[in-house]
Protein backbone atom coordinates (compact mmCIF):
# COMPACT_ATOMS: atom_id res chain seq x y z
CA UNK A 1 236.77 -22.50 64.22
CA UNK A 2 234.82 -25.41 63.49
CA UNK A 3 234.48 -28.35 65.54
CA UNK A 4 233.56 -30.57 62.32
CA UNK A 5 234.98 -31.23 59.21
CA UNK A 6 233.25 -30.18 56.16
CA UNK A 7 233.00 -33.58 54.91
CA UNK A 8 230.46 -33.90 58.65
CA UNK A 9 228.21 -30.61 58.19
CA UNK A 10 224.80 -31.26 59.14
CA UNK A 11 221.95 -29.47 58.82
CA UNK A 12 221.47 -26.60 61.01
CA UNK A 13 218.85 -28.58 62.71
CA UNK A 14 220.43 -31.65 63.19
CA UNK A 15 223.68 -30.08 64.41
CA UNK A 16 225.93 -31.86 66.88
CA UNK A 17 225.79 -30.83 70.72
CA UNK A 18 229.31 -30.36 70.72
CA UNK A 19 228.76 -27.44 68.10
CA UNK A 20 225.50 -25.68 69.86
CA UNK A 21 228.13 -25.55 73.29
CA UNK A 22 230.78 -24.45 71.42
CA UNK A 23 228.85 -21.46 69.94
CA UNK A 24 227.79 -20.64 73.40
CA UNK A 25 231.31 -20.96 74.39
CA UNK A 26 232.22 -18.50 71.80
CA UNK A 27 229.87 -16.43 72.30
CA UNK A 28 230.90 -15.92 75.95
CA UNK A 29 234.23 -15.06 74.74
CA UNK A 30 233.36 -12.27 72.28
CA UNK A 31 231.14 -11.23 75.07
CA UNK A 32 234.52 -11.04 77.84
CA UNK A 33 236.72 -9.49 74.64
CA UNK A 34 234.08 -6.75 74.44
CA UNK A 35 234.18 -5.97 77.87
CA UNK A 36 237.70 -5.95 78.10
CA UNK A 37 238.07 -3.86 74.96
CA UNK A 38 235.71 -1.23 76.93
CA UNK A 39 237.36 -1.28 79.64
CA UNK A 40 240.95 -0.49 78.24
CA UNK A 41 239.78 2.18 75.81
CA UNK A 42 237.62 3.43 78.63
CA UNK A 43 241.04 3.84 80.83
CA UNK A 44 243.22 5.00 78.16
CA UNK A 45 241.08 7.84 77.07
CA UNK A 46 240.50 9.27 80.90
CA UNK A 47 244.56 8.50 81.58
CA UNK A 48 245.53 10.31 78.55
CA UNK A 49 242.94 13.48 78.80
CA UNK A 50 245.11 13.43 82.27
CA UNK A 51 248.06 13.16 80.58
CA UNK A 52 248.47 15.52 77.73
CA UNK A 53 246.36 19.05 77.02
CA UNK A 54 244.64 17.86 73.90
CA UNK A 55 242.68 14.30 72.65
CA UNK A 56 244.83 11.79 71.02
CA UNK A 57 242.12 10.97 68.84
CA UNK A 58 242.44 13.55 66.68
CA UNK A 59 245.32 15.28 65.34
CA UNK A 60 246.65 18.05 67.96
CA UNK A 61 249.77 19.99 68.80
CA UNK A 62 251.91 17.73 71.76
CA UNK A 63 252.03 18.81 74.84
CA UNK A 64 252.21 17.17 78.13
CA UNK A 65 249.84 18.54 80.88
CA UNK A 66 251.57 21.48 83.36
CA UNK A 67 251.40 18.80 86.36
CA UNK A 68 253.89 16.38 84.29
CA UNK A 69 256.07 19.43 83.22
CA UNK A 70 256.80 21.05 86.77
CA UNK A 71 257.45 17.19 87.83
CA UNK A 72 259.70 16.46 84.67
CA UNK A 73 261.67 19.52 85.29
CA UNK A 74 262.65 18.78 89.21
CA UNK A 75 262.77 15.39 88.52
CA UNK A 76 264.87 12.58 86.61
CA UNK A 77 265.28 8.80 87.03
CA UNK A 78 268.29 6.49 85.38
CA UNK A 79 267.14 3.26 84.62
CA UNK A 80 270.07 0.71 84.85
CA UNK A 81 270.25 -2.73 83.28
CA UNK A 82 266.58 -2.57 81.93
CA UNK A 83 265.38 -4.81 78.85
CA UNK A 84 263.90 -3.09 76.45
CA UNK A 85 261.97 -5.83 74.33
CA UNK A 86 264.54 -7.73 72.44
CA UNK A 87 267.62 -5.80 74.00
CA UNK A 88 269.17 -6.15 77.38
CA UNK A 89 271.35 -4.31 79.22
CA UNK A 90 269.49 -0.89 78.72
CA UNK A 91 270.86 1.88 80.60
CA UNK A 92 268.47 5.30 80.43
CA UNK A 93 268.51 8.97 82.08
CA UNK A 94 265.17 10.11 82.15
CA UNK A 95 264.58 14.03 82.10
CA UNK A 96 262.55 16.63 81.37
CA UNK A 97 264.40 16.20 77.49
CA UNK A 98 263.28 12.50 77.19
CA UNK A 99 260.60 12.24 79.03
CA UNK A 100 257.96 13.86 76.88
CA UNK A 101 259.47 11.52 73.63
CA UNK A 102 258.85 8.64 75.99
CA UNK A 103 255.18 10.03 76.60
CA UNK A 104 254.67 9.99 72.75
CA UNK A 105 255.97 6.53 72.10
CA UNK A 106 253.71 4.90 75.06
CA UNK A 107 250.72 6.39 73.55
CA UNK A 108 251.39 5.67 70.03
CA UNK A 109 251.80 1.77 70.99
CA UNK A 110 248.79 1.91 73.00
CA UNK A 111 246.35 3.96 70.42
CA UNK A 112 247.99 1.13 67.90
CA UNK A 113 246.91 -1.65 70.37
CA UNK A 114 243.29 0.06 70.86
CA UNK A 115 243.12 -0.35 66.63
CA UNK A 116 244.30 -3.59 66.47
CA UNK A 117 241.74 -5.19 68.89
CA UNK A 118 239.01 -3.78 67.59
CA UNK A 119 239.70 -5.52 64.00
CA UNK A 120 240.80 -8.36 66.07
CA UNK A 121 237.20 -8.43 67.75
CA UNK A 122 235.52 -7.75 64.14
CA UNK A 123 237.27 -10.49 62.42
CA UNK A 124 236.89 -13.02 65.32
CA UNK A 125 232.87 -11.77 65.70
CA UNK A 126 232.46 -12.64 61.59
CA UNK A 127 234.58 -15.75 62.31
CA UNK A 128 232.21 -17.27 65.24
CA UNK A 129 229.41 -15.90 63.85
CA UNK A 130 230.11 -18.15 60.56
CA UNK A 131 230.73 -21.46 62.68
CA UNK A 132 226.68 -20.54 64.32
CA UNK A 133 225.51 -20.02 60.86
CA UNK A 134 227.15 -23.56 59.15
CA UNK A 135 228.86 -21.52 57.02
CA UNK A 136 231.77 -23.33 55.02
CA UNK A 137 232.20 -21.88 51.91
CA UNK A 138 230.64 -18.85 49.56
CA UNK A 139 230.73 -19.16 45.85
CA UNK A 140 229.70 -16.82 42.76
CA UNK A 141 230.71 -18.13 39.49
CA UNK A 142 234.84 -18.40 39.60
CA UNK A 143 234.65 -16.49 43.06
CA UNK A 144 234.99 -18.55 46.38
CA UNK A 145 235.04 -17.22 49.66
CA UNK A 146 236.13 -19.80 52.45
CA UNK A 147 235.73 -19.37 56.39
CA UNK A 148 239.66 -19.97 56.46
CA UNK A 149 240.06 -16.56 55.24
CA UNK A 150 238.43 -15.12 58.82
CA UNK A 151 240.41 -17.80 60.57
CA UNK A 152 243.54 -16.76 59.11
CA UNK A 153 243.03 -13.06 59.13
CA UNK A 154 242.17 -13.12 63.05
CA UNK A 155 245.31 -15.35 64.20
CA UNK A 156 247.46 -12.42 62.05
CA UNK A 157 245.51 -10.08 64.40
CA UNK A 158 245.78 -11.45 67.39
CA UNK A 159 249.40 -12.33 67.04
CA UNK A 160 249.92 -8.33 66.10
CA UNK A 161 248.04 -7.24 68.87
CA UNK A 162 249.97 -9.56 71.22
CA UNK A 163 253.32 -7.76 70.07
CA UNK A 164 251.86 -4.32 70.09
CA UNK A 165 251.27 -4.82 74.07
CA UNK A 166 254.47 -6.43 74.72
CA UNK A 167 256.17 -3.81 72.92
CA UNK A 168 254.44 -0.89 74.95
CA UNK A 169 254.77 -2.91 78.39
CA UNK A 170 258.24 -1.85 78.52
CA UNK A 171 257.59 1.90 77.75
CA UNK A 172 255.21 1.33 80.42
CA UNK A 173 257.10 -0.36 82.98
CA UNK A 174 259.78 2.62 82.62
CA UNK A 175 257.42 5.23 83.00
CA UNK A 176 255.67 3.75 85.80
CA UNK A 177 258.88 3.47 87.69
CA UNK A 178 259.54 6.92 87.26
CA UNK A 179 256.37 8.36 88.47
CA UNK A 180 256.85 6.50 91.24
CA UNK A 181 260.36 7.46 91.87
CA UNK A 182 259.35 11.00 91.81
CA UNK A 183 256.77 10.67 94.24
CA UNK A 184 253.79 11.35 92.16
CA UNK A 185 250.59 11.34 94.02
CA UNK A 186 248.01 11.20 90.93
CA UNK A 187 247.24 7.62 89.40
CA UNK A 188 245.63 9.29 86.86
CA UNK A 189 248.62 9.41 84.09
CA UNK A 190 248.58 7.03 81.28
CA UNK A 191 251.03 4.89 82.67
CA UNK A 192 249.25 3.68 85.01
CA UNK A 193 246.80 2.57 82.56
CA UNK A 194 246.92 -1.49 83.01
CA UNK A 195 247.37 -3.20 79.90
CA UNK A 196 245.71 -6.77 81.90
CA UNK A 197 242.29 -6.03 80.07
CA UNK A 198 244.03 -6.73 76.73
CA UNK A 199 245.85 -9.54 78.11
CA UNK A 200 243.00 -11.08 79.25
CA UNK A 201 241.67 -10.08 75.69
CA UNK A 202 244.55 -12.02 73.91
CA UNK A 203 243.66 -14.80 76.04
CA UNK A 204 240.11 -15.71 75.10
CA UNK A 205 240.79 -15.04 71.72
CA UNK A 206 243.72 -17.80 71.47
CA UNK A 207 241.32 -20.13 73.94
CA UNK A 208 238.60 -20.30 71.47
CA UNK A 209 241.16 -21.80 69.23
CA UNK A 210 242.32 -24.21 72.17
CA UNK A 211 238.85 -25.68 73.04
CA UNK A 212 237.84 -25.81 69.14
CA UNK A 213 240.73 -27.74 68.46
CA UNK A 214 240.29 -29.56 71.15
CA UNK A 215 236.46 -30.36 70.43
CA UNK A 216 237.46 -30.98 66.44
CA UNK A 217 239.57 -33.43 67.57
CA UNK A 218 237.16 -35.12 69.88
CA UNK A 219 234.44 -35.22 66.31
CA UNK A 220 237.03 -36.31 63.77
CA UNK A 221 239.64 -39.05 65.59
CA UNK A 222 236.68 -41.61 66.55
CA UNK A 223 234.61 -42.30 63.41
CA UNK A 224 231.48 -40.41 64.38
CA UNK A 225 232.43 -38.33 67.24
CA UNK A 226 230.14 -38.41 70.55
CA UNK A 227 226.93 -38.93 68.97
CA UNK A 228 224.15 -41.04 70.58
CA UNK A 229 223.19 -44.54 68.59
CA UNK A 230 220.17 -42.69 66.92
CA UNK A 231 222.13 -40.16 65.50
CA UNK A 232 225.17 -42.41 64.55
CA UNK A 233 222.41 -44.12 62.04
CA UNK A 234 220.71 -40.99 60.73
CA UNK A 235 224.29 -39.94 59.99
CA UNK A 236 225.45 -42.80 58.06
CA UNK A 237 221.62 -42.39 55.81
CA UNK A 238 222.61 -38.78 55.63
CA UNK A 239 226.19 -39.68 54.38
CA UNK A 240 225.15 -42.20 52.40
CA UNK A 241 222.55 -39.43 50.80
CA UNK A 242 225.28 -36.97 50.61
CA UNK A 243 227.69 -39.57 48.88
CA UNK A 244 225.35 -40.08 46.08
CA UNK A 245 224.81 -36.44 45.73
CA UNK A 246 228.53 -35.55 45.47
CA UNK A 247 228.49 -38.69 42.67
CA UNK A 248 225.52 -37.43 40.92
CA UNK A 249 226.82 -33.82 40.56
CA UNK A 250 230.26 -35.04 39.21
CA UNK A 251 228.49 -36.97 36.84
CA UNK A 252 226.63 -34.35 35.80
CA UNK A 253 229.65 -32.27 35.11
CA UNK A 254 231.32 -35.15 33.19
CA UNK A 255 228.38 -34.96 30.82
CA UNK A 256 228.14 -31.50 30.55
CA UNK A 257 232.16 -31.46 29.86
CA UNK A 258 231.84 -33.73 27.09
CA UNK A 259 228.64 -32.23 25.50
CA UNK A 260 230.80 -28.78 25.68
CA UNK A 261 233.35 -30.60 23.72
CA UNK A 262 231.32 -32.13 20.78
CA UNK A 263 230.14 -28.96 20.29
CA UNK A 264 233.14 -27.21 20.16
CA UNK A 265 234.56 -30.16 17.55
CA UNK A 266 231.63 -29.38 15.53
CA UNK A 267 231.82 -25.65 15.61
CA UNK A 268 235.40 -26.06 14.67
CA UNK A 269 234.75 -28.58 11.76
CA UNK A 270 232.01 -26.36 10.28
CA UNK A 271 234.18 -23.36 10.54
CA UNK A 272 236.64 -25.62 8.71
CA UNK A 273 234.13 -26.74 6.09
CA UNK A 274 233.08 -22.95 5.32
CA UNK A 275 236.74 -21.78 5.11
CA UNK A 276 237.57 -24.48 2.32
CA UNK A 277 234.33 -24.36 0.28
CA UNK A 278 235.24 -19.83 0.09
CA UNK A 279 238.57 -20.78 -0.76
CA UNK A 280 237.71 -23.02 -3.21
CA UNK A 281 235.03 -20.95 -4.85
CA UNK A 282 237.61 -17.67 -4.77
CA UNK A 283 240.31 -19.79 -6.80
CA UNK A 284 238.48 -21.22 -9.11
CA UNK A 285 237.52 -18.41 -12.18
CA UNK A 286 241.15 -17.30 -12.02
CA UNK A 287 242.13 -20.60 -12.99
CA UNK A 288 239.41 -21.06 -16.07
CA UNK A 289 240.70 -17.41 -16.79
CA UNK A 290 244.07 -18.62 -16.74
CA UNK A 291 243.43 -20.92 -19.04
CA UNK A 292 241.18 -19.12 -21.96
CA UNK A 293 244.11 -16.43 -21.84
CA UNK A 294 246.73 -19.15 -22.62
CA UNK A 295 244.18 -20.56 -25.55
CA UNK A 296 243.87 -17.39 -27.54
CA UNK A 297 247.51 -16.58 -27.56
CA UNK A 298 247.87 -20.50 -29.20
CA UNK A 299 245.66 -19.69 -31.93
CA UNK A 300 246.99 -16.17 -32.52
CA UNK A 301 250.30 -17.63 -32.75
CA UNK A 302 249.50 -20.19 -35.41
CA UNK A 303 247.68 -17.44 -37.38
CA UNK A 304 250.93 -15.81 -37.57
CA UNK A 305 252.55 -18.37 -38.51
């Protein structure tokens, strides 16, 4: 986000130093998120190649690998008094009949995770890159396109990705405890995959927001933020500039809203004018015939007579 308001945009050259470290400061964070985003996707595809006989990246029949099968078979674990994300109180018996459903669910919610942070790191890229580019606003005639929009869009994200990990953790803590219950000794199943990369993920994403906040806040409660005396005065002469600008441009449109105006009045009257004067000119032989018709049959009439 922004650490000024619009009303405060500088030049790029005469930015504030509290927005050249913020954009380092985001740019450290995209840099972690990347990492971390390699990191998980990098663990999830070795854990599931380990876990089932075909990728998950494509579609594929399921089937858990033969060292899960011989282990699900001799094997089962009853989970008592677990909470399952909103529910507690969750008593399961996991077999050889559940255990591959369980399997599926864990790496659906993970694959869905994967998806999400990848648009989340997108977005929130676009988004940072727009705050080290000044970028407010984009207009095209009646089209405007605000940075809000990527601010917006990438808080949605986030907050979806932060469900989609709680929502597998629990999947994942069962499964974990029943690997370990049966007395597995490969690490190399999916879960044991660590969701703490996209945790940490999650994390610099919302602290961006934190320390931008924080720095906005800093710029727009005292009247001219942390700048020096010499820029304090070449920011009032470039508000003052600005000022006059923003009055200039509406006067401008004033004008131009009035000209557009007269002219429509006079377009309209004309139209007017031309409409009466062929009206006019279409009415008037029927009445003169009108009335030569109505003459003759006088006189015939008194001939008759």
């Amino acid at each position: 986000m922004h650490v000024v308001s619009e009303i405060q945009r500088r030049p790029n050259k005469a930015r504030l130093k509290s927005e050249k470290y913020i954009v380092h400061f985001y740019s450290l964070c995209t840099l972690v998120q990347l990492v971390c985003l390699i990191v998980f996707v990098t663990q999830f595809d070795m854990a599931s190649n380990r876990t089932f006989t075909s990728s998950l990246w494509v579609e594929n029949p399921f089937e858990l690998a033969p060292s899960l099968v011989w282990l699900s078979k001799r094997c089962s674990h009853s989970v008592q008094n677990e909470r399952v994300f909103a529910f507690t109180g969750v008593s399961v018996n996991i077999s050889d009949k559940v255990v591959g459903v369980m399997f599926a669910a864990l790496a659906t919610e993970m694959h869905a995770t994967f998806f999400l942070a990848v648009t989340a790191l997108l977005v929130g890229a676009i988004n940072r890159y727009a705050v080290k580019a000044n970028f407010f606003e984009f207009k095209w005639r009646n089209f405007n396109v605000r940075k809000d929009c990527f601010f917006a869009t990438e808080i949605v994200l986030i907050s979806a990705l932060l469900h989609s990990v709680l929502l597998a953790e629990d999947t994942h803590r069962m499964l974990h405890d029943y690997l370990d219950h049966c007395n597995t000794r490969s690490r190399g199943f999916l879960p044991y995959c660590s969701t703490v990369p996209m945790i940490i993920f999650i994390t610099f994403a919302f602290a961006t927001y934190f320390f931008g906040f924080l720095v906005y806040m800093w710029n727009a409660l005292p009247k001219y933020g942390i700048m020096s005396d010499e820029e304090v005065v070449e920011y009032r002469e470039w508000l003052r500039r600005r000022e006059e600008s923003v009055a200039e441009v509406k006067r401008m449109e004033e004008e131009v809203r009035r000209a557009n105006t007269r002219l429509q009045l006079m377009l309209e009257n004309e139209k007017n004018m031309k409409l009466g004067k062929s009206t006019y000119q279409s009415r008037r032989p029927t009445i003169r015939r009108e009335a030569y018709g109505s003459k003759q049959g006088d006189d015939a009439q008194q001939w008759g007579t």
